[in-house]
PDB file of N, CA and C in Angstrom:
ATOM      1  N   UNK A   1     -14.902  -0.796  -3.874  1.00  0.00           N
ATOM      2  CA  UNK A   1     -13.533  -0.923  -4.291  1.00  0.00           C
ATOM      3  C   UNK A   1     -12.669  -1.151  -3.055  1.00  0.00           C
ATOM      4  N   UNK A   2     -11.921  -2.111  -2.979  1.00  0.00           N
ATOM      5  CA  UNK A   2     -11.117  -2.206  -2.141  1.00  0.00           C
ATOM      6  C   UNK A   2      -9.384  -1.683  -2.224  1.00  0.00           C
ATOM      7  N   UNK A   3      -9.491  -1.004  -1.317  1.00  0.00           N
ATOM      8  CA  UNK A   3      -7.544  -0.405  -0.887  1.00  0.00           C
ATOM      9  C   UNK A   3      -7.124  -0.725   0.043  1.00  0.00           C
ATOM     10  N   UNK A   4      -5.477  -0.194  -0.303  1.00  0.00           N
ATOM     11  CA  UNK A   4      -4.948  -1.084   0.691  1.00  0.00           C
ATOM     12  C   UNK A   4      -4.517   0.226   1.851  1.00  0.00           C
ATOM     13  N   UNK A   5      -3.812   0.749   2.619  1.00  0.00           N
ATOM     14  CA  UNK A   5      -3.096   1.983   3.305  1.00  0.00           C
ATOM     15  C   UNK A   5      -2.063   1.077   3.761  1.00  0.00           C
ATOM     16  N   UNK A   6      -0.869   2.133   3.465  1.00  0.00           N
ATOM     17  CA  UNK A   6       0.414   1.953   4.697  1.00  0.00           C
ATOM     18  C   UNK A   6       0.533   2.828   5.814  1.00  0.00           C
ATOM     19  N   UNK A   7      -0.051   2.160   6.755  1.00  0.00           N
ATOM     20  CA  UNK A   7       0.226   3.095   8.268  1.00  0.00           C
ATOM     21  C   UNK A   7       0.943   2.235   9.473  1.00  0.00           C
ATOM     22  N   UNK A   8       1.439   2.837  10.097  1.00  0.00           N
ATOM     23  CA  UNK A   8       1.759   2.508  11.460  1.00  0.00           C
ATOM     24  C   UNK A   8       1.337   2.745  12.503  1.00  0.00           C
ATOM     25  N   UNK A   9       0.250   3.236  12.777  1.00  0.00           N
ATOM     26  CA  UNK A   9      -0.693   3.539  13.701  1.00  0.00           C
ATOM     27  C   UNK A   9      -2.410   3.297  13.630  1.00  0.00           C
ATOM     28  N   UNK A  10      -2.566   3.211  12.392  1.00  0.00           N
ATOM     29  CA  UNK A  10      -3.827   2.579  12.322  1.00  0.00           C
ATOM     30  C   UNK A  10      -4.746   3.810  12.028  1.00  0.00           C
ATOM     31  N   UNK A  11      -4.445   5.202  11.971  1.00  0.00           N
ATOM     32  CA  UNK A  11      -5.211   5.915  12.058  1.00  0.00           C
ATOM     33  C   UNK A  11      -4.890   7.083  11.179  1.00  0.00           C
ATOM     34  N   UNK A  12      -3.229   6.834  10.633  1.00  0.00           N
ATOM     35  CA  UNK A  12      -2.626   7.742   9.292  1.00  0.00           C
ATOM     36  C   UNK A  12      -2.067   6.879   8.308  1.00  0.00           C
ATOM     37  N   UNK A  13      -2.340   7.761   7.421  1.00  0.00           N
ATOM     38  CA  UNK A  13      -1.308   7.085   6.033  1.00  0.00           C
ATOM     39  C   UNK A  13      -0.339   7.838   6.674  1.00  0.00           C
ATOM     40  N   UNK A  14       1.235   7.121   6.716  1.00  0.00           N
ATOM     41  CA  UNK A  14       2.564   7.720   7.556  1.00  0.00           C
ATOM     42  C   UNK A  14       3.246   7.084   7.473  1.00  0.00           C
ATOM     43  N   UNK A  15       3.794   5.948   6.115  1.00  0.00           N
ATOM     44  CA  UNK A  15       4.970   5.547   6.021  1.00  0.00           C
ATOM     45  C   UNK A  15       5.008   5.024   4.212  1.00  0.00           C
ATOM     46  N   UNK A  16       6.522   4.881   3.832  1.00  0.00           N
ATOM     47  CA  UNK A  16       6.830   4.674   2.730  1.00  0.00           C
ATOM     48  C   UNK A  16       6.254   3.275   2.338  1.00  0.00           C
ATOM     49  N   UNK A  17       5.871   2.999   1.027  1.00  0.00           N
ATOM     50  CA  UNK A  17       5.612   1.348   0.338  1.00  0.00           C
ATOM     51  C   UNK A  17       6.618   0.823   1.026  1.00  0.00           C
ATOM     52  N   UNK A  18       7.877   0.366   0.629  1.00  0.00           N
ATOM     53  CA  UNK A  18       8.452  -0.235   0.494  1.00  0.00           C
ATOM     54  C   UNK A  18       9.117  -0.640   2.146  1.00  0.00           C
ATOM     55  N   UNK A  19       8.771   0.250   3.409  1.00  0.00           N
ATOM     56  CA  UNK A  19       9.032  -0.030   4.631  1.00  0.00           C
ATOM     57  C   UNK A  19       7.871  -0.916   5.069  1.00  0.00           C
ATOM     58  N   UNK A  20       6.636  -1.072   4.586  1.00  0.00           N
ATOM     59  CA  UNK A  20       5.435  -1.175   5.230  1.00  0.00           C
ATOM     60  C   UNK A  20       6.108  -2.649   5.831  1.00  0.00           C
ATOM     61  N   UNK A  21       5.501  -2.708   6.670  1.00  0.00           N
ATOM     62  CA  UNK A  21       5.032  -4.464   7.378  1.00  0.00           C
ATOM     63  C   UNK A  21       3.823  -4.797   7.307  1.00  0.00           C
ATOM     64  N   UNK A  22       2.709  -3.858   6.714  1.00  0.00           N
ATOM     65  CA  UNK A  22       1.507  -4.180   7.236  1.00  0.00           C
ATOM     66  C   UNK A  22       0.391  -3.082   5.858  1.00  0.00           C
ATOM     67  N   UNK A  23      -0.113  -3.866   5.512  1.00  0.00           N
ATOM     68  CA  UNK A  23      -1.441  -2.964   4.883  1.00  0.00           C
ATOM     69  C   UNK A  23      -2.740  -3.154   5.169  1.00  0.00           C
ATOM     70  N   UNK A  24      -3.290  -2.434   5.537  1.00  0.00           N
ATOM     71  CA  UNK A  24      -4.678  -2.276   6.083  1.00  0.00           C
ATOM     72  C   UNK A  24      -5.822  -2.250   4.310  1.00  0.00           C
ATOM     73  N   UNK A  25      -6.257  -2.763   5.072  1.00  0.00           N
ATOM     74  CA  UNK A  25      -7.336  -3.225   3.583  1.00  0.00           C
ATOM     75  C   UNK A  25      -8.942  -2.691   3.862  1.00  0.00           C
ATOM     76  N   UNK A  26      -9.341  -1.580   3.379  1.00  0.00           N
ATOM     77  CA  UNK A  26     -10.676  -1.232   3.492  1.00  0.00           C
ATOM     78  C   UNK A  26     -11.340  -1.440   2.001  1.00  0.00           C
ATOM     79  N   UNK A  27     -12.450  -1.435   2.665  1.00  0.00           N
ATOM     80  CA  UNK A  27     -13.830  -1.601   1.083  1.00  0.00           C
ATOM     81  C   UNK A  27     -14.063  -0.009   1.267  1.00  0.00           C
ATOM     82  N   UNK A  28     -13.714   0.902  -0.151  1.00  0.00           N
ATOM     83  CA  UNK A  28     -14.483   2.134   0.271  1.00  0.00           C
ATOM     84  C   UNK A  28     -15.234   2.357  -0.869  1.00  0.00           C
ATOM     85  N   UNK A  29     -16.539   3.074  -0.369  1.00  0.00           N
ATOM     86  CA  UNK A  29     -17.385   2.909  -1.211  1.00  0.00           C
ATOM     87  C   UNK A  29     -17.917   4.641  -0.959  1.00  0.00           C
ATOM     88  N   UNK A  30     -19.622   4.767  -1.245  1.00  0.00           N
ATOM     89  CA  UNK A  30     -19.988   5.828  -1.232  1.00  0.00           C
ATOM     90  C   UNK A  30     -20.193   6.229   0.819  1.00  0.00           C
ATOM     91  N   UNK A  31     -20.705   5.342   0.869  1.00  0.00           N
ATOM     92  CA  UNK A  31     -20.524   6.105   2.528  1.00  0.00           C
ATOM     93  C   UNK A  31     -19.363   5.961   3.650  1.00  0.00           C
ATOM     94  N   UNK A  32     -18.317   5.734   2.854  1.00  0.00           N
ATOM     95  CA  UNK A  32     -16.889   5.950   3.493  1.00  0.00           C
ATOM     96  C   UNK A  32     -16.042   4.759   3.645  1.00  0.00           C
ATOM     97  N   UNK A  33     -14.835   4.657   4.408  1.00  0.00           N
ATOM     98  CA  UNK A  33     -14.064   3.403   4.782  1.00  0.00           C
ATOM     99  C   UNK A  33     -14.484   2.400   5.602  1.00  0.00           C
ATOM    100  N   UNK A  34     -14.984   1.397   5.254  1.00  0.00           N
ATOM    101  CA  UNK A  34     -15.096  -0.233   6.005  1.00  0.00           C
ATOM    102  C   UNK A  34     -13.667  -0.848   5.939  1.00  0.00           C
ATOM    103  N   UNK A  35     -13.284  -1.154   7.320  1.00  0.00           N
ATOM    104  CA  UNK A  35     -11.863  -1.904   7.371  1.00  0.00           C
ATOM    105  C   UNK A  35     -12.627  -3.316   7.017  1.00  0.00           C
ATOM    106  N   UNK A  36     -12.082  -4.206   6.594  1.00  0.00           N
ATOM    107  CA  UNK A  36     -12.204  -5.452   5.932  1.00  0.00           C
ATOM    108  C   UNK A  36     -10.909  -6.319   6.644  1.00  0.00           C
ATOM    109  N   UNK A  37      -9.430  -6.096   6.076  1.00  0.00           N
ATOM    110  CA  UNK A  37      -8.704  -6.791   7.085  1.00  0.00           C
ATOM    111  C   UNK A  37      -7.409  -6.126   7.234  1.00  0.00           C
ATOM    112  N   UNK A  38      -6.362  -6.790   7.973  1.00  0.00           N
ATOM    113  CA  UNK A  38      -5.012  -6.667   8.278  1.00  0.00           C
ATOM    114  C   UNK A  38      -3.916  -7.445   7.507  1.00  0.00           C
ATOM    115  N   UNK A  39      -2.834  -6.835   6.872  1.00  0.00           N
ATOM    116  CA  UNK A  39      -2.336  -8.387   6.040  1.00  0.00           C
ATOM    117  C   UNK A  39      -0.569  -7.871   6.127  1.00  0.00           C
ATOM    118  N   UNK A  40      -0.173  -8.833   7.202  1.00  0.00           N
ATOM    119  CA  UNK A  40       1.094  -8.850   7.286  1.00  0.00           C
ATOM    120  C   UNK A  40       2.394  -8.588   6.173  1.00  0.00           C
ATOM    121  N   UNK A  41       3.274  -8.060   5.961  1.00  0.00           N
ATOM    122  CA  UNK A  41       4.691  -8.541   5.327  1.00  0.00           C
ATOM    123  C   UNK A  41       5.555  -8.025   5.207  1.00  0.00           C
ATOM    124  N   UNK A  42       6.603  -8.683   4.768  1.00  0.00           N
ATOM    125  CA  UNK A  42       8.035  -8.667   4.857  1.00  0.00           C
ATOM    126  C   UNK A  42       8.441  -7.162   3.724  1.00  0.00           C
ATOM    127  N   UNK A  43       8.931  -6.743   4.826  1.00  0.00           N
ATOM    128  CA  UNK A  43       9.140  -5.187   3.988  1.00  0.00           C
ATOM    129  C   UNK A  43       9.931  -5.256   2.807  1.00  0.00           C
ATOM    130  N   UNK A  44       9.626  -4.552   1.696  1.00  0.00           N
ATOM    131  CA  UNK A  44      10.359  -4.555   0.272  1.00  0.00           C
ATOM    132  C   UNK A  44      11.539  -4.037   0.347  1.00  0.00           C
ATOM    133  N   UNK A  45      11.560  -2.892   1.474  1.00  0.00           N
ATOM    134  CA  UNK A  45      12.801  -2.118   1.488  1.00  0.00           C
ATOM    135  C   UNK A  45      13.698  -2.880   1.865  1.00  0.00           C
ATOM    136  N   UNK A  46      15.203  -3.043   2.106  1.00  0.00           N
ATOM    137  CA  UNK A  46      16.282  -3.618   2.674  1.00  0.00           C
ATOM    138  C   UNK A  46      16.497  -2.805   3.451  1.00  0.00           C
ATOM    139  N   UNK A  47      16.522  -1.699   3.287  1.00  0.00           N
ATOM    140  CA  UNK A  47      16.973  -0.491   4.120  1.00  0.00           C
ATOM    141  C   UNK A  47      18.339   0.287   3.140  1.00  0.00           C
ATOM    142  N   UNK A  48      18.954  -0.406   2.321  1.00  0.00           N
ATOM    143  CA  UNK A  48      20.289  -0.496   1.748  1.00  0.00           C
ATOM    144  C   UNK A  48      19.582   0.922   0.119  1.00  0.00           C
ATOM    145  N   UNK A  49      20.432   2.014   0.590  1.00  0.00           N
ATOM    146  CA  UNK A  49      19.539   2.344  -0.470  1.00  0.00           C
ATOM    147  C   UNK A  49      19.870   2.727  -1.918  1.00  0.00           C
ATOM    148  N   UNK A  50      20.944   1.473  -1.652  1.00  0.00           N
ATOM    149  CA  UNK A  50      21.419   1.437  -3.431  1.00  0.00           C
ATOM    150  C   UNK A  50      20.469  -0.633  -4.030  1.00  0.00           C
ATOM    151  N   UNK A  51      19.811  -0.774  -3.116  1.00  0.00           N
ATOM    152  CA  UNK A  51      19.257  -1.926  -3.400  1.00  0.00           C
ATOM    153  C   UNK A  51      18.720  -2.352  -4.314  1.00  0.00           C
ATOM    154  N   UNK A  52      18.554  -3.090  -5.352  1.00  0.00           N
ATOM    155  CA  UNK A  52      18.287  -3.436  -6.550  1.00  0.00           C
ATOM    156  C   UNK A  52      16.584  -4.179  -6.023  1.00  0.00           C
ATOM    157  N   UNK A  53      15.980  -3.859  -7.284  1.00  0.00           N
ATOM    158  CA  UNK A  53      14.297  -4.626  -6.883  1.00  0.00           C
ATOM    159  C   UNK A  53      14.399  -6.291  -7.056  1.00  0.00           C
ATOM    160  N   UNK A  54      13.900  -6.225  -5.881  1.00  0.00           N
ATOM    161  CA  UNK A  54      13.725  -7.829  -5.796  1.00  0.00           C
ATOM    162  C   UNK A  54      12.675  -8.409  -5.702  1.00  0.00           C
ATOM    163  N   UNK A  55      12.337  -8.891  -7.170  1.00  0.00           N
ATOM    164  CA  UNK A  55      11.297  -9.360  -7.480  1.00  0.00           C
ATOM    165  C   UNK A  55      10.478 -10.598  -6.551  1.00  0.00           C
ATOM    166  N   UNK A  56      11.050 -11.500  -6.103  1.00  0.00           N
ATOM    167  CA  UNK A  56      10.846 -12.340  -5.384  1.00  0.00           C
ATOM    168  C   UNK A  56      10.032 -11.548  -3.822  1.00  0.00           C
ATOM    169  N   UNK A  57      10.774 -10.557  -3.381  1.00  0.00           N
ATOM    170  CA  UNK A  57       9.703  -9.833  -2.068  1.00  0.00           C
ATOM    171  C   UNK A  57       8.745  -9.094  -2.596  1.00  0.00           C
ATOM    172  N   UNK A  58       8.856  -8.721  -3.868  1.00  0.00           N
ATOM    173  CA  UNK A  58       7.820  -7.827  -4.560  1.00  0.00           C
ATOM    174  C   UNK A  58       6.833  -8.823  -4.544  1.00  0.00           C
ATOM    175  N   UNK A  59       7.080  -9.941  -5.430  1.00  0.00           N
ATOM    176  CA  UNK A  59       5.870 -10.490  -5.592  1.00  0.00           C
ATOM    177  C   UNK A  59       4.992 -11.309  -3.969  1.00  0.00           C
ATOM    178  N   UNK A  60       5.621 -11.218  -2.855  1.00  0.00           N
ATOM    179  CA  UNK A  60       5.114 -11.701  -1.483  1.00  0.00           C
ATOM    180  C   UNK A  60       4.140 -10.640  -1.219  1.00  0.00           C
ATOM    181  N   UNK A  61       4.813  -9.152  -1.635  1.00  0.00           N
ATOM    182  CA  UNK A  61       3.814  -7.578  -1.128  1.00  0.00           C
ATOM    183  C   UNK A  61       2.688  -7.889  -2.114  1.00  0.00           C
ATOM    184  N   UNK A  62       3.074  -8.224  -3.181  1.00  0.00           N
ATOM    185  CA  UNK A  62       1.714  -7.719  -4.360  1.00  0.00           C
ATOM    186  C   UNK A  62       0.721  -8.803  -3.590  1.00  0.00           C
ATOM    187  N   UNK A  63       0.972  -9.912  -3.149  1.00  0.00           N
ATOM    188  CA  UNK A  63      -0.121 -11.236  -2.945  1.00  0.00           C
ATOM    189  C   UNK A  63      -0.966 -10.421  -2.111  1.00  0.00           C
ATOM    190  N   UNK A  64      -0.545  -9.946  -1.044  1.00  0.00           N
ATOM    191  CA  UNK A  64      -0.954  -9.223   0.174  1.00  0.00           C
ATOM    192  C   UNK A  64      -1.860  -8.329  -0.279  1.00  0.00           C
ATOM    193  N   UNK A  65      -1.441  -7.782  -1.828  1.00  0.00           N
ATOM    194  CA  UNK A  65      -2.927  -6.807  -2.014  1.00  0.00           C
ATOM    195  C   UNK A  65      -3.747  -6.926  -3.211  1.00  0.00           C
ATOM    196  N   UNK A  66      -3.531  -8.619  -3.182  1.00  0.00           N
ATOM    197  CA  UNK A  66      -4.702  -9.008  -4.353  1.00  0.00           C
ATOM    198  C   UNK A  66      -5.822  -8.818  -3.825  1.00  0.00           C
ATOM    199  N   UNK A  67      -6.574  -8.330  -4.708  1.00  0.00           N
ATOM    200  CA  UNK A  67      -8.349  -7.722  -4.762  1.00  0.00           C
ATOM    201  C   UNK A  67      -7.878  -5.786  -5.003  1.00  0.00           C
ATOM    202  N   UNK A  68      -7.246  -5.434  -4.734  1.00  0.00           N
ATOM    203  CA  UNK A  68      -7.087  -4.192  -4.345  1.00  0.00           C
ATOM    204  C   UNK A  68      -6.868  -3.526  -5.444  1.00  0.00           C
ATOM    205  N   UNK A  69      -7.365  -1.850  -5.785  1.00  0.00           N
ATOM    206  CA  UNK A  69      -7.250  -1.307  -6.817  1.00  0.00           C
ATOM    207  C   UNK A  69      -6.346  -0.042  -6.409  1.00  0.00           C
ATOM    208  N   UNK A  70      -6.237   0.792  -5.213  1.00  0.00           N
ATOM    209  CA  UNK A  70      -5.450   1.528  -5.058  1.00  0.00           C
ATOM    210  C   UNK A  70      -4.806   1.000  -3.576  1.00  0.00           C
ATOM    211  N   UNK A  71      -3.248   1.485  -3.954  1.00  0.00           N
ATOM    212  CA  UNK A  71      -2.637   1.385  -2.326  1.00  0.00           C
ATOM    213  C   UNK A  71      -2.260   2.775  -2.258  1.00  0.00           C
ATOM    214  N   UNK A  72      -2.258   3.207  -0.883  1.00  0.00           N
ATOM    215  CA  UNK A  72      -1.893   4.826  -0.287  1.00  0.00           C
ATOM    216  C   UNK A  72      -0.925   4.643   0.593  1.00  0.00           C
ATOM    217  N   UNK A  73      -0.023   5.437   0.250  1.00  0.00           N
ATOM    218  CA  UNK A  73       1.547   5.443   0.658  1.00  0.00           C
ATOM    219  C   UNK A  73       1.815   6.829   0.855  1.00  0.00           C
ATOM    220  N   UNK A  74       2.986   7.451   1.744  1.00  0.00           N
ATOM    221  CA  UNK A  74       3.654   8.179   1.958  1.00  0.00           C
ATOM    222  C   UNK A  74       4.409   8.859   0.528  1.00  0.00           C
ATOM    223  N   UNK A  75       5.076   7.306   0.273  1.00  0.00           N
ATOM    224  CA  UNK A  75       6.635   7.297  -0.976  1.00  0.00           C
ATOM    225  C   UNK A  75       6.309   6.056  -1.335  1.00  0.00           C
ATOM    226  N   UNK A  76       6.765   6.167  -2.632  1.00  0.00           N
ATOM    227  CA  UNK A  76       6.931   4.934  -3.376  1.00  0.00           C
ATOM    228  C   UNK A  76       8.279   4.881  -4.537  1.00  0.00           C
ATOM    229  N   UNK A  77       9.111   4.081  -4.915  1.00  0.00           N
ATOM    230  CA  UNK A  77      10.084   4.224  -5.801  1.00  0.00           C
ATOM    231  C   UNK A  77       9.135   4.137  -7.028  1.00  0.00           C
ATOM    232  N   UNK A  78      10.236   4.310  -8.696  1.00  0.00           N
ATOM    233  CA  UNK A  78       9.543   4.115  -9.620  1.00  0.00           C
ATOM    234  C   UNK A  78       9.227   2.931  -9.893  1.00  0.00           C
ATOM    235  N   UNK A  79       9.895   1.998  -9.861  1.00  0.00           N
ATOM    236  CA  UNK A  79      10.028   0.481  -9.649  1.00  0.00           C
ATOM    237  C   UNK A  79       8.768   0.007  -9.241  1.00  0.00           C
ATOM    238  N   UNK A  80       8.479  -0.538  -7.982  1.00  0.00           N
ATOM    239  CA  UNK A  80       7.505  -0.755  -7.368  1.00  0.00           C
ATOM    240  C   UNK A  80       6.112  -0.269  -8.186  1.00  0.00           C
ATOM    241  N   UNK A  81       6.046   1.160  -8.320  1.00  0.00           N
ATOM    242  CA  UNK A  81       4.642   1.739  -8.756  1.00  0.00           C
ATOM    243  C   UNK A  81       4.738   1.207 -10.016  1.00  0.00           C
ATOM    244  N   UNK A  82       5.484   1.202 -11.214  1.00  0.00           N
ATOM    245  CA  UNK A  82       5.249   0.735 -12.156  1.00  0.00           C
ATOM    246  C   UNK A  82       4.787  -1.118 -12.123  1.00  0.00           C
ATOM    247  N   UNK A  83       5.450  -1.601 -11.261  1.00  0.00           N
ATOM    248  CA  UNK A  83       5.274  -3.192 -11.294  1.00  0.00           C
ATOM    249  C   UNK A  83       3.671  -3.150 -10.562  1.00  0.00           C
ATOM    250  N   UNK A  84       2.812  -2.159  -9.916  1.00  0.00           N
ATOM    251  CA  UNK A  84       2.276  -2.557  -9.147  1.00  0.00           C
ATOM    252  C   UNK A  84       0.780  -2.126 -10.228  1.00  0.00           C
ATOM    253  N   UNK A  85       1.549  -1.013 -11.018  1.00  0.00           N
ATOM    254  CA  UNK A  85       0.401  -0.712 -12.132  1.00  0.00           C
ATOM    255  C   UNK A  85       0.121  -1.758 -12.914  1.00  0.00           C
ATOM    256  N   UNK A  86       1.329  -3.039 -13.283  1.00  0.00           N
ATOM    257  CA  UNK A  86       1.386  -3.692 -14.306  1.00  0.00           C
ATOM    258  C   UNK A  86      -0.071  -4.656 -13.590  1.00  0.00           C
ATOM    259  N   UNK A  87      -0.178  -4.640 -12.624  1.00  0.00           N
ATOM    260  CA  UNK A  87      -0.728  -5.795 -11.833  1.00  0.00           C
ATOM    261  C   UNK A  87      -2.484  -5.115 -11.661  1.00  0.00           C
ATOM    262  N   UNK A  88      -2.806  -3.515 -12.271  1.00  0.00           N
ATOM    263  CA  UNK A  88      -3.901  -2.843 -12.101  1.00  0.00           C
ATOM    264  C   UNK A  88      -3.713  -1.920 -10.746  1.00  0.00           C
ATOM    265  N   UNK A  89      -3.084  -1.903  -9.765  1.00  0.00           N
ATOM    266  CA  UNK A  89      -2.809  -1.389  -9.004  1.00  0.00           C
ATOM    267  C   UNK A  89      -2.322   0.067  -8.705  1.00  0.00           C
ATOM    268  N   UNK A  90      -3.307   1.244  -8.419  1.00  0.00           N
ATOM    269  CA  UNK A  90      -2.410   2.843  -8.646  1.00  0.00           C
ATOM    270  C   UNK A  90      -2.074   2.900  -7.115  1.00  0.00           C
ATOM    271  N   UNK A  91      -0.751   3.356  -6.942  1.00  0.00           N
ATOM    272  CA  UNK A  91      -0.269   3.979  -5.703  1.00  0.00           C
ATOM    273  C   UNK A  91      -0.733   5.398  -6.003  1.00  0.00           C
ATOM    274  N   UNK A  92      -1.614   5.714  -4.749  1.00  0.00           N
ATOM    275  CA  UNK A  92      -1.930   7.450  -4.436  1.00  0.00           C
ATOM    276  C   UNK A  92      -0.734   7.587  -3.244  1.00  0.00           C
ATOM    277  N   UNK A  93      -0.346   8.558  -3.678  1.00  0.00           N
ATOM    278  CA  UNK A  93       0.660   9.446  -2.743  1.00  0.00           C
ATOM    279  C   UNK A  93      -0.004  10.357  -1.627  1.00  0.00           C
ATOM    280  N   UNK A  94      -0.448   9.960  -0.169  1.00  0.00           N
ATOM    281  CA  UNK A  94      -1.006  10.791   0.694  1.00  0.00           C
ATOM    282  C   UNK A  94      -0.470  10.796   1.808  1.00  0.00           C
ATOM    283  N   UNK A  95      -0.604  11.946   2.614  1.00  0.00           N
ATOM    284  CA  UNK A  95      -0.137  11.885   3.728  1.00  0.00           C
ATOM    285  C   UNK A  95      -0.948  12.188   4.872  1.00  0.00           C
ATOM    286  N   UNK A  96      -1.469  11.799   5.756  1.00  0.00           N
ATOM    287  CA  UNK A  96      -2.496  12.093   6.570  1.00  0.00           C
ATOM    288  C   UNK A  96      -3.311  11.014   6.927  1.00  0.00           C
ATOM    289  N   UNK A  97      -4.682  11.840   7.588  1.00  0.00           N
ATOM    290  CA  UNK A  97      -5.918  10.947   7.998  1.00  0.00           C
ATOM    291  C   UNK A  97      -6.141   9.883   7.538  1.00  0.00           C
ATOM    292  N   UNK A  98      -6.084   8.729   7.695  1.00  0.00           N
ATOM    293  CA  UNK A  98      -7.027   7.965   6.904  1.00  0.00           C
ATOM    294  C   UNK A  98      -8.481   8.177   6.160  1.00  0.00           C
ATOM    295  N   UNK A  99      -9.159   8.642   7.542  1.00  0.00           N
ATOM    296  CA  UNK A  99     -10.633   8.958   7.292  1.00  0.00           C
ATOM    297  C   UNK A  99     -10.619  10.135   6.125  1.00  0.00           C
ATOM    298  N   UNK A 100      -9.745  10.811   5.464  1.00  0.00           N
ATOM    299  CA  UNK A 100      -9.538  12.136   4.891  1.00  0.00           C
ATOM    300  C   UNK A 100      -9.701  11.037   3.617  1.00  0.00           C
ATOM    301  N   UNK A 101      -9.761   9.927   3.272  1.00  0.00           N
ATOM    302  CA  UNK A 101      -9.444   8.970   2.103  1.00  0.00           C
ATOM    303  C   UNK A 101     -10.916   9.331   1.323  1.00  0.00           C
ATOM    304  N   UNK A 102     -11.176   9.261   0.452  1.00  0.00           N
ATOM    305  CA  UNK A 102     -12.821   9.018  -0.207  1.00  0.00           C
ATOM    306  C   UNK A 102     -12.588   8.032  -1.541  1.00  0.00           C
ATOM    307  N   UNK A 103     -13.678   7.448  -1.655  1.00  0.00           N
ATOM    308  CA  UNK A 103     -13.517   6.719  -2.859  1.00  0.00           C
ATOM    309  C   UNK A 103     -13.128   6.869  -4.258  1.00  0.00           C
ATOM    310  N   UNK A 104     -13.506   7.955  -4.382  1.00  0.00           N
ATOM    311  CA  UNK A 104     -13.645   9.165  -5.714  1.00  0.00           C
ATOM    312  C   UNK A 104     -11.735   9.045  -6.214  1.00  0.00           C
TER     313      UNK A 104
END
């Protein structure tokens, strides 16, 4: 199964969906996380935080994590997680290790 993580260091889940620039994409399976790749983009957030969803950057993030069945985030709005379920996609809410991730 492949996921996606939002980190900024490469080595924690440690930032919100909607700030990410970047999701890290592993295959995890039974004997743990294989990184697979790196996939750039344009953050969902505005920063503005009466900002209305904008479908148009939403749909640039979702491309970024086609194949993917869970993304791991810090935070996520309701917005986002619901559009991202519509697409098969569960946001897990974690904070920490990466390596702390398991497939299960």
């Amino acid at each position: 199964m492949q996921i996606a993580i939002v980190s900024t260091d490469g080595v924690n889940v440690n930032d919100h969906f909607g700030k990410a620039e970047r999701f890290l994409i592993y295959e995890a399976g039974p004997q743990g996380l294989a990184p697979i790749a790196e996939r750039q983009v344009a953050r969902l957030s505005t920063g503005d935080q009466s900002h209305q969803f904008d479908a148009a950057r939403f749909a640039a993030v979702a491309e970024a994590l086609a194949g993917c069945q869970r993304v791991y985030c810090t935070r996520i709005g309701d917005r986002p997680r619901q559009e991202l379920e519509k697409l098969g996609i569960t946001a897990v809410i974690h904070e920490g290790a990466i390596a702390a991730i398991s497939a299960a």
